[in-house]
Protein backbone atom coordinates (compact mmCIF):
# COMPACT_ATOMS: atom_id res chain seq x y z
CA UNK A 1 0.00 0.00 0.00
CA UNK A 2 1.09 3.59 -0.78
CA UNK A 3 2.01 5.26 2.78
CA UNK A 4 1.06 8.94 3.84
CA UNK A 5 -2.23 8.99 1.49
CA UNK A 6 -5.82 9.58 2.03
CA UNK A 7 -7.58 6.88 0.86
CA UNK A 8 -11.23 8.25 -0.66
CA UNK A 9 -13.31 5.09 -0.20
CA UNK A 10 -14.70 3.03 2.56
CA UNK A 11 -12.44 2.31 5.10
CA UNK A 12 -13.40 -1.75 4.62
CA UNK A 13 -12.09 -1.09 1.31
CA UNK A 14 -8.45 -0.08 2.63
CA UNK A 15 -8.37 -2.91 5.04
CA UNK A 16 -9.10 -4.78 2.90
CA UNK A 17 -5.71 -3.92 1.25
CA UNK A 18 -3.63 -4.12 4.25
CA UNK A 19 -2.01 -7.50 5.39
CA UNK A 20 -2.30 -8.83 8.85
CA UNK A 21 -0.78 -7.52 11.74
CA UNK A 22 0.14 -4.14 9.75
CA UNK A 23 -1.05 -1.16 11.78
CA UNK A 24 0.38 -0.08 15.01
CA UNK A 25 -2.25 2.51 16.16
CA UNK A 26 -5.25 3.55 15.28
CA UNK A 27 -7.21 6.99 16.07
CA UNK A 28 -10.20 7.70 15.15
CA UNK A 29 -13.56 9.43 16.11
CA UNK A 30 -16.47 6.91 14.20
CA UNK A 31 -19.92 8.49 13.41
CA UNK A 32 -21.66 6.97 16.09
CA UNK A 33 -25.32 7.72 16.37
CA UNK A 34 -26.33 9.20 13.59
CA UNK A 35 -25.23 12.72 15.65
CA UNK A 36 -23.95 14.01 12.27
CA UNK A 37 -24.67 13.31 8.39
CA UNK A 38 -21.73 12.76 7.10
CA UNK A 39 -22.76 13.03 3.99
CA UNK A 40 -25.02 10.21 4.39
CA UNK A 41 -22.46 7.40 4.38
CA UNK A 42 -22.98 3.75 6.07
CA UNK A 43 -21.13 3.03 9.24
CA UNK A 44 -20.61 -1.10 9.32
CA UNK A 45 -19.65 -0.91 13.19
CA UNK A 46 -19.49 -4.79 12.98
CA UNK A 47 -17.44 -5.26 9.71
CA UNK A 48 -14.73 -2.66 11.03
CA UNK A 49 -14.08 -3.95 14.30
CA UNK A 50 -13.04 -7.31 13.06
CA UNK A 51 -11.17 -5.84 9.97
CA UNK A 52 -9.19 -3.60 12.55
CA UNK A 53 -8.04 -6.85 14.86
CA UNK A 54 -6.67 -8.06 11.66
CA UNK A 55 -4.90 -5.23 10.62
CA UNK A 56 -3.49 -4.71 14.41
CA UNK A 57 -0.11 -5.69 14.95
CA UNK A 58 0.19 -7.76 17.96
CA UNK A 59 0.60 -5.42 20.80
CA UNK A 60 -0.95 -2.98 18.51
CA UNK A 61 -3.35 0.07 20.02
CA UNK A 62 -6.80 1.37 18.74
CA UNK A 63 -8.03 4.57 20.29
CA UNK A 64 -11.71 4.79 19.52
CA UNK A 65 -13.09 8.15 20.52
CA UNK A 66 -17.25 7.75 21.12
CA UNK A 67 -19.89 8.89 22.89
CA UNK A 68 -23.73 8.98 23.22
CA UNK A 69 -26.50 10.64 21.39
CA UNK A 70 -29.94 10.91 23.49
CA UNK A 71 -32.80 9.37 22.50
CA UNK A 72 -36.39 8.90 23.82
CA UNK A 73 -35.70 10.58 26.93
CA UNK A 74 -32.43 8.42 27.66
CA UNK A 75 -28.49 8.00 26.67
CA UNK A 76 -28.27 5.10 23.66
CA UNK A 77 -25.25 3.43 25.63
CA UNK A 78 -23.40 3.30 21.93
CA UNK A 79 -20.85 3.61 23.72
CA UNK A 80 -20.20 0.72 26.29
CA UNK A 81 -21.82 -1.71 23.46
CA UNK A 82 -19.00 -0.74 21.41
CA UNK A 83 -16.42 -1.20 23.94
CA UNK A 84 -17.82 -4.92 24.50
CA UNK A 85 -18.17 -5.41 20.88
CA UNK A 86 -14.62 -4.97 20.54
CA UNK A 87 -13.68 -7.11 23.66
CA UNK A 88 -15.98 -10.12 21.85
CA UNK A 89 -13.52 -9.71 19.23
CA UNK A 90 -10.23 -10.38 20.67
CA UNK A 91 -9.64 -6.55 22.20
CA UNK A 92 -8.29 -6.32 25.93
CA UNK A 93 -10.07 -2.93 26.95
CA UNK A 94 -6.52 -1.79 27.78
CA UNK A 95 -7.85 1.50 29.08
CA UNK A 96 -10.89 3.92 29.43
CA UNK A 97 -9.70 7.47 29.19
CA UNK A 98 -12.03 10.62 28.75
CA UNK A 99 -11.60 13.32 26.52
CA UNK A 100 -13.43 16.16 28.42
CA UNK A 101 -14.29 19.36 27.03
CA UNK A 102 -13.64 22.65 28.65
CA UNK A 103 -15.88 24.84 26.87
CA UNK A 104 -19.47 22.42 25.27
CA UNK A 105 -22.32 23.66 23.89
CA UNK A 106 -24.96 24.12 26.35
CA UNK A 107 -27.75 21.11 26.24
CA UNK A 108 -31.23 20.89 27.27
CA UNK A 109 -33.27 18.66 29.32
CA UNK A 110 -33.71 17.23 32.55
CA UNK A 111 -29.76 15.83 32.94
CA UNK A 112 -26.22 18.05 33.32
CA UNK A 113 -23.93 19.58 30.38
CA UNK A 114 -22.34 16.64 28.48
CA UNK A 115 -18.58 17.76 28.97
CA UNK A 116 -16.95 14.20 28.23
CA UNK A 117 -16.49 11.86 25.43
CA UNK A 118 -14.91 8.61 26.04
CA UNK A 119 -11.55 7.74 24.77
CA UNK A 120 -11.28 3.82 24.94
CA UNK A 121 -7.89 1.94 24.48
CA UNK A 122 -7.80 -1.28 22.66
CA UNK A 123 -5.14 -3.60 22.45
CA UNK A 124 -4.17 -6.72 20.50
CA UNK A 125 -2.53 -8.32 23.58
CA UNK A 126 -0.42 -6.16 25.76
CA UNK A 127 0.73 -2.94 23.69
CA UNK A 128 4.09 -2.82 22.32
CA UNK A 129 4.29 1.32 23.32
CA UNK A 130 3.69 3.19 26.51
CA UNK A 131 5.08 6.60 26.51
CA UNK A 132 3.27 8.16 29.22
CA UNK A 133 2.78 12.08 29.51
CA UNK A 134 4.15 13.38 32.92
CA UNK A 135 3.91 15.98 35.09
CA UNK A 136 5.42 17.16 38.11
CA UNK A 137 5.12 15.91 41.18
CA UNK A 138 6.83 16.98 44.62
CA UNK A 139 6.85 14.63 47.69
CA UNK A 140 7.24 16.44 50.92
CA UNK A 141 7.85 15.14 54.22
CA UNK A 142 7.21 11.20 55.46
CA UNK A 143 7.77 8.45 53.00
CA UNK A 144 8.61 5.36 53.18
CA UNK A 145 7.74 3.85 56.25
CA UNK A 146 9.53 1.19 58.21
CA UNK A 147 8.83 -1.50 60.12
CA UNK A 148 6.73 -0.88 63.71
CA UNK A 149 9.20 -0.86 66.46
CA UNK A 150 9.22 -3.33 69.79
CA UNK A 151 7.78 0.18 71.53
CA UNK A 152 4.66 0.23 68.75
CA UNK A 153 5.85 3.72 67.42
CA UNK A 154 6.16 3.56 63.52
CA UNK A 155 9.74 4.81 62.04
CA UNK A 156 9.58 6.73 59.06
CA UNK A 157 12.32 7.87 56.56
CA UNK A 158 12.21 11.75 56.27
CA UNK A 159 13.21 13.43 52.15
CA UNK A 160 11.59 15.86 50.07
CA UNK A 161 12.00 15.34 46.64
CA UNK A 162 10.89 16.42 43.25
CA UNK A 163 9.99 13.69 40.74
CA UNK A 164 7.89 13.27 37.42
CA UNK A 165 4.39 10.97 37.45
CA UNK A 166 1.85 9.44 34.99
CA UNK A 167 -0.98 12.04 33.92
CA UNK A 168 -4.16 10.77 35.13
CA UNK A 169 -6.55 9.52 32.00
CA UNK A 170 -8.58 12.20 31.82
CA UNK A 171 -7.40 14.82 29.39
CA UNK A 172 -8.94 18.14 28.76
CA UNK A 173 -9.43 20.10 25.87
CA UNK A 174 -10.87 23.44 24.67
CA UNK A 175 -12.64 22.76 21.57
CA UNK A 176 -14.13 25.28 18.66
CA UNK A 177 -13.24 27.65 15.72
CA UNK A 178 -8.94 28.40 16.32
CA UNK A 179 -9.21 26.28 19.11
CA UNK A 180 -9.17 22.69 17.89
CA UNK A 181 -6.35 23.86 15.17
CA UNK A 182 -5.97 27.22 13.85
CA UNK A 183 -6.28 25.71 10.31
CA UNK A 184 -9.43 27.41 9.34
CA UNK A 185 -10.10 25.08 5.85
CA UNK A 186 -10.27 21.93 9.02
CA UNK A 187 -13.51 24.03 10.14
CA UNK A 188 -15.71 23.25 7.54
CA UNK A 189 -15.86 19.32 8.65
CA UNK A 190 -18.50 19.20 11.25
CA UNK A 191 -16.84 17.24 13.91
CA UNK A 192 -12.85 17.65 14.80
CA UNK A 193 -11.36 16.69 16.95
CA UNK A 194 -8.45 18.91 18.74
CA UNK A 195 -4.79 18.86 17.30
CA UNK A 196 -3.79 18.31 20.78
CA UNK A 197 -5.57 15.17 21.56
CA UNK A 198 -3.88 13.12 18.38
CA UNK A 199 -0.95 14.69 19.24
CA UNK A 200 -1.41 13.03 23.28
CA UNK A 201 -2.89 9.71 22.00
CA UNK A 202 -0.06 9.46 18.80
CA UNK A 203 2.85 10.36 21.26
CA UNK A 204 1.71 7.99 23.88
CA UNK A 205 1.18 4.67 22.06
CA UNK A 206 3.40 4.82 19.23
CA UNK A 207 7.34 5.68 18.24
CA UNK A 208 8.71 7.90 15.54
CA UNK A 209 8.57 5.53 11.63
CA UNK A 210 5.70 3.48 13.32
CA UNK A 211 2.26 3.30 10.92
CA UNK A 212 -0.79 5.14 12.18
CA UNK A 213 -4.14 4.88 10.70
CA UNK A 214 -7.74 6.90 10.98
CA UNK A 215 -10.42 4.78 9.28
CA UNK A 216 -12.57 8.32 10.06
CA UNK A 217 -9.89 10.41 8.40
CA UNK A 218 -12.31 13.43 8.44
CA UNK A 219 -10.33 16.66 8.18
CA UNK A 220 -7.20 15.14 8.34
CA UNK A 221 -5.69 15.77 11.90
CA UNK A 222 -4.63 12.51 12.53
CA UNK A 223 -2.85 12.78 9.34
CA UNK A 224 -0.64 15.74 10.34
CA UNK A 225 -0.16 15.37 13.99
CA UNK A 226 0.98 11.58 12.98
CA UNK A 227 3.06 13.28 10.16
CA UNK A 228 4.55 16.19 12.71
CA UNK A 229 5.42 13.19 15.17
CA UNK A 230 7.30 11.57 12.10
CA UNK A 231 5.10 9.02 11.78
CA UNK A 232 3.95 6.67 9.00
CA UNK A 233 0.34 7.23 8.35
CA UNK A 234 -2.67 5.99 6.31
CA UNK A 235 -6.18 7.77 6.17
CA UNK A 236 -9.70 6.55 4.83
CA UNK A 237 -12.10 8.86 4.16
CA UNK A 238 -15.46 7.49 2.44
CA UNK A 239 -16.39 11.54 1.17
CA UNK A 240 -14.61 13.14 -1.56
CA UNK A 241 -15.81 16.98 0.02
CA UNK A 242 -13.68 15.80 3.51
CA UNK A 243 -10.85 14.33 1.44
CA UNK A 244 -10.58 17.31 -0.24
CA UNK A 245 -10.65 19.41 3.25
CA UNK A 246 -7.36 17.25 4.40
CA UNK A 247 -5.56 17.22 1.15
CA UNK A 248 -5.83 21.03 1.20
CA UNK A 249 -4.86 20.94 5.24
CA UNK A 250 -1.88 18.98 4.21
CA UNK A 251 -0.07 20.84 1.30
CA UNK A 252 0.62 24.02 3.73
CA UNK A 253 3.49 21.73 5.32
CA UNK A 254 4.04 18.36 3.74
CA UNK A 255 6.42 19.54 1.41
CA UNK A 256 9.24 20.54 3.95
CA UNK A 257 8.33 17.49 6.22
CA UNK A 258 9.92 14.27 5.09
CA UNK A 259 11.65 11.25 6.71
């Protein structure tokens, strides 16, 4: 297959393509729920799923970014039926993260501002990459404690210390118009997702020449955060309109990015 392309067909078709075991992460945002048209295109939940363990490289990572319409007074669940969906196929649900959004739209109804969409980790067996985001952390005062003397009174060793630690797996974004990405052509897709969550989620589970896929493609971030991060990528994108959008995204720097 030709690397670092937008494929403009079903993303069944591309996999289709691909051998086994090919792909070492995947990011992508599905049209779940009919929330969106996009421009009146199938979604095969079923079909993908199974095409994408056989495309996943063993200790390969999908990050599946979904949430919930509302319908008939209630949440659909879409959501956790996925998630078990893909665990019926041979996914370990490696980990649930949430993408949570700093500034949503307001919503209506009898239930609190949706702020969250889930961000769920799937792995063919245990993932090959880990490169966890850090942040600070200082320990003051008592740590690690000792043994309980013959008098009962505990004995503690006394430091203070600065170290790093794991993020926690909720990540938070502001979303909206030079927000998301300041490329203003990205805008006129209906649903992107922000720069700086593909850039979290590509950084994390994959290394620099590894092969990154979207079977959403969309406006094409996952294309050039993966591409900025020197990865190999592959996009499908069933619409010509959104292919079009990315292709367009993409010229403004792909000519003085190679590797």
């Amino acid at each position: 297959m030709e690397l670092n392309k937008i494929y403009n067909e079903n993303c069944l078709q591309t996999m289709a393509q691909m051998p086994e075991n090919y792909i070492d992460l995947t990011l992508t945002s599905p049209p779940y729920d009919d929330l969106r048209n996009y421009n009146g295109f199938l979604f095969e939940f079923e079909k993908i799923v199974k095409q994408l363990y056989r495309v996943t490289k063993n200790g390969g990572v999908v990050i599946w970014v979904v949430s919930d319409a509302t319908k008939d007074g209630g949440e659909t669940g879409t959501s956790f039926k996925q998630a078990l969906y893909f665990m019926q196929n041979g996914f370990n649900l490696h980990d649930t993260m949430i993408y949570y959004k700093n500034n949503p739209m307001p919503t209506a109804g009898k239930r609190y501002h949706q702020h969250f969409e889930y961000m769920f980790a799937f792995s063919k067996g245990q993932p090959n990459t880990f490169n966890p985001i850090t942040e600070n952390c200082k320990y003051n005062g008592l740590v690690n404690m000792k043994n309980r003397g013959q008098n009962g009174e505990l004995s503690y060793k006394k430091v203070e210390r600065t170290t790093k630690k794991k993020v926690g797996n909720v990540f938070f974004y502001s979303i909206g118009g030079g927000i998301s990405t300041k490329d203003t052509i990205a805008h006129n897709h209906p649903a992107i997702f922000p720069e700086q969550l593909a850039n979290d989620q590509i950084k994390t589970w994959s290394n620099e020449g590894d092969l990154v896929y979207d079977c959403f493609m969309g406006s094409g971030t996952t294309a050039k955060i993966a591409h900025l991060l020197k990865r190999n990528w592959i996009g499908s994108e069933i619409s010509a309109e959104y292919v079009e959008i990315a292709n367009k995204r993409m010229e403004q720097f792909a000519q003085i990015l190679t590797f």
